[in-house]
C-alpha atoms as a PDB file:
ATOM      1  CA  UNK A   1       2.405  26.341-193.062  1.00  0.00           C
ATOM      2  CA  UNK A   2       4.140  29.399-191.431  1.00  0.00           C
ATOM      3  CA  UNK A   3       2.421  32.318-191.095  1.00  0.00           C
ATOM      4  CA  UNK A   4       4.522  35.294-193.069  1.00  0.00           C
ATOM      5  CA  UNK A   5       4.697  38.791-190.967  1.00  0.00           C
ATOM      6  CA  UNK A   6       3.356  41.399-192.979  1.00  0.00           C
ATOM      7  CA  UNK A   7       4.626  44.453-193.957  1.00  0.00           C
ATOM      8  CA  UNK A   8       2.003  46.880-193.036  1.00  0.00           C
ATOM      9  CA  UNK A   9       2.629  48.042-189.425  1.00  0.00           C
ATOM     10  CA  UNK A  10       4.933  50.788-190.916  1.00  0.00           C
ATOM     11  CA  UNK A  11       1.924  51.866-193.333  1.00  0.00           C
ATOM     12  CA  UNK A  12      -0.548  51.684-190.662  1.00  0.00           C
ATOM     13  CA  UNK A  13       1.631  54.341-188.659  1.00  0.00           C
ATOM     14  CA  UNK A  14       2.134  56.267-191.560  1.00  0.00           C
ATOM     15  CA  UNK A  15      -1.239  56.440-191.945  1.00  0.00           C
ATOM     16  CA  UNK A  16      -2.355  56.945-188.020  1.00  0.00           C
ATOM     17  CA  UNK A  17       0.035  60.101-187.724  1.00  0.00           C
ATOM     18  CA  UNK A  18      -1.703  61.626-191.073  1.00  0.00           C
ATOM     19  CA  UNK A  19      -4.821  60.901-189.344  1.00  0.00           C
ATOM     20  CA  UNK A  20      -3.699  62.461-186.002  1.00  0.00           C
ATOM     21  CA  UNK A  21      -1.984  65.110-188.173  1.00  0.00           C
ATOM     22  CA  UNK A  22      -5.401  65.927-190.078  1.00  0.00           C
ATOM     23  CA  UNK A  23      -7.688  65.647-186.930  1.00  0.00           C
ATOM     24  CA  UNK A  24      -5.441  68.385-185.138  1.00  0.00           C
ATOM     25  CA  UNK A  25      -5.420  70.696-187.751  1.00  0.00           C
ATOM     26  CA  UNK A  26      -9.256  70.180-187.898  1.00  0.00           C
ATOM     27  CA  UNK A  27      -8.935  71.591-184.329  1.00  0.00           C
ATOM     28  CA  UNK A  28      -6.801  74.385-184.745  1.00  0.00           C
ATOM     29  CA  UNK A  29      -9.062  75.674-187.666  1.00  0.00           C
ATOM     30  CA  UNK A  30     -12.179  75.346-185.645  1.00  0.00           C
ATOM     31  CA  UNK A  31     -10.427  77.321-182.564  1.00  0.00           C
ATOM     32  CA  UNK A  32      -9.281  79.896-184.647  1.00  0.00           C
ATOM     33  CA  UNK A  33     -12.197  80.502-186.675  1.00  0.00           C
ATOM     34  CA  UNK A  34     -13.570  83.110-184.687  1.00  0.00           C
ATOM     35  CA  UNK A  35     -16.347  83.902-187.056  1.00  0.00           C
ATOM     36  CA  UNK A  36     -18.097  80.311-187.276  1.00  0.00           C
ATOM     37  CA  UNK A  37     -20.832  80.064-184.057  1.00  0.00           C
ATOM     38  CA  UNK A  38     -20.140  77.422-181.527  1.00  0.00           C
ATOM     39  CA  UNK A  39     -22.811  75.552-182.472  1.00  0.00           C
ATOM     40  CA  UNK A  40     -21.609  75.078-186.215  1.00  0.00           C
ATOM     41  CA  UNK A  41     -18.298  73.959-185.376  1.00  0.00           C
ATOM     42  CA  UNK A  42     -19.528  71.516-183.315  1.00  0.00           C
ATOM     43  CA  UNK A  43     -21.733  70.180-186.187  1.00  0.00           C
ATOM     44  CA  UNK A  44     -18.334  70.073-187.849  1.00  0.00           C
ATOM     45  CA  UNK A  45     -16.937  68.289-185.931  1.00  0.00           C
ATOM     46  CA  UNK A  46     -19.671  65.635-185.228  1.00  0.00           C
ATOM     47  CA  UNK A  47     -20.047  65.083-188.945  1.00  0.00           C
ATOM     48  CA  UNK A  48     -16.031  64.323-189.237  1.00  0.00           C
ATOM     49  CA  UNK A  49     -16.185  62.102-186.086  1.00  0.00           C
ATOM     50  CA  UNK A  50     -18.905  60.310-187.588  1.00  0.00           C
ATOM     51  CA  UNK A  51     -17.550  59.987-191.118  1.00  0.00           C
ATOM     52  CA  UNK A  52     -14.507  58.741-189.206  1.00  0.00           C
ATOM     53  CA  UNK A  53     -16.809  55.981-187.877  1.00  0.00           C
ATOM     54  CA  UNK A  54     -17.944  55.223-191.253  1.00  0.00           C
ATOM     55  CA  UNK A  55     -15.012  54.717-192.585  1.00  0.00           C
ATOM     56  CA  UNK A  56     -13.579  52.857-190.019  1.00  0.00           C
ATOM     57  CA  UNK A  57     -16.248  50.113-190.300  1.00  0.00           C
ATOM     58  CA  UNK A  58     -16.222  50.311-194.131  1.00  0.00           C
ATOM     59  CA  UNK A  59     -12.641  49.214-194.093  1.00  0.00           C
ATOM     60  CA  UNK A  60     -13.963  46.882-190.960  1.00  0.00           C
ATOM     61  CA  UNK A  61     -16.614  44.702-192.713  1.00  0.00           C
ATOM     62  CA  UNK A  62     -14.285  44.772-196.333  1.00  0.00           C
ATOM     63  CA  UNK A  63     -11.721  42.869-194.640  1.00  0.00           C
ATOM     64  CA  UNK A  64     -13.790  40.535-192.871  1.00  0.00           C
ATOM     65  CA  UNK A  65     -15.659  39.873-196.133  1.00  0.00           C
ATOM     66  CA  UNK A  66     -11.912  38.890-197.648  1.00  0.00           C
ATOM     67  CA  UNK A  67     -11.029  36.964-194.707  1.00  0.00           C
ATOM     68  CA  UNK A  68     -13.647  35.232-195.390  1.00  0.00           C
ATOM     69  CA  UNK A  69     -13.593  34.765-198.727  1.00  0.00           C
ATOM     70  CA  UNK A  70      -9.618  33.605-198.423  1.00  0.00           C
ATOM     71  CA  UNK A  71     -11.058  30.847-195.730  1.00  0.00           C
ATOM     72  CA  UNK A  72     -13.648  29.358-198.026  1.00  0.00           C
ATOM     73  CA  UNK A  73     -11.428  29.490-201.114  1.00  0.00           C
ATOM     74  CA  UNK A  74      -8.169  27.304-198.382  1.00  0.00           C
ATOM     75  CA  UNK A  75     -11.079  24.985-197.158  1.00  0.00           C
ATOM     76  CA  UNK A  76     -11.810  23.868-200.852  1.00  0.00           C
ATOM     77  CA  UNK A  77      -8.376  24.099-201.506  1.00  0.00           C
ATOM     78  CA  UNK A  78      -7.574  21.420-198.910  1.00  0.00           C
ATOM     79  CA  UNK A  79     -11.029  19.410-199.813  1.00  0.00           C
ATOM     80  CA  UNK A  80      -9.446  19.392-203.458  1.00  0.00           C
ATOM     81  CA  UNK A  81      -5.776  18.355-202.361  1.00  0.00           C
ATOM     82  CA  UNK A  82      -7.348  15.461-200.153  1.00  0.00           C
ATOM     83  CA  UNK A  83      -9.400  14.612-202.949  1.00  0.00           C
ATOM     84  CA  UNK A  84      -6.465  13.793-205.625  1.00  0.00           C
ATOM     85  CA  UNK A  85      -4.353  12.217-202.648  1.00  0.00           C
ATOM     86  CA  UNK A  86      -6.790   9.638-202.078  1.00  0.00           C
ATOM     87  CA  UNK A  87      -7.677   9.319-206.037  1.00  0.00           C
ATOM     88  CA  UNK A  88      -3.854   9.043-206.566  1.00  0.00           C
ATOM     89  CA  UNK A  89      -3.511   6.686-203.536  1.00  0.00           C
ATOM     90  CA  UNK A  90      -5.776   4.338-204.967  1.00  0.00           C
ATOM     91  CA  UNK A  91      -4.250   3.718-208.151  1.00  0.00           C
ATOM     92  CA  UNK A  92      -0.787   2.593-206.720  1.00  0.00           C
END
C-alpha cells in the first residue's frame, strides 16, 4: 500500500510562525513593561516556556496513543483478511 503525503506541512508552518509571532510579542511586552520587576517577568516567562512544554508533550503522547491505536486496529485488520482468505480458500 502507498503511503499518501499529507497535507499538513503548510498547517504546521502556519501554526509555527503564530507561535514565533506570539512568543515575540511576549518579549516585546515584557521589555517594555517598565513597571513589572525583573524577577516577575521572568516568572512570566518560565511559566509560558513551561506551558509550552506541556503542551508540546500533550499533543506528543495523543498522537502516539493514535498511532498506536491505528497499528492495533491494521494488525487485526490483516489477521481478519487472512482469516476469510484461508476460510474462502478452503471451500474451492
Amino acid at each position: 500500500m502507498a503511503r499518501m503525503k499529507s497535507d499538513n506541512s503548510l498547517i504546521m508552518i502556519v501554526n509555527g510562525a503564530g507561535v514565533a509571532v506570539a512568543y515575540g510579542m511576549l518579549g516585546i511586552s515584557l521589555w517594555l513593561s517598565t513597571e513589572v520587576p525583573l524577577s516577575t517577568k521572568g516568572f512570566w516567562a518560565m511559566s509560558v516556556m513551561m506551558l509550552t512544554l506541556a503542551l508540546v508533550n500533550f499533543v506528543k503522547y495523543r498522537f502516539d496513543e493514535k498511532m498506536s491505536e491505528d497499528r492495533v486496529q491494521r494488525i487485526e485488520d490483516a489477521k481478519n483478511e487472512k482469516l476469510l482468505s484461508d476460510y474462502v480458500g478452503e471451500s474451492i
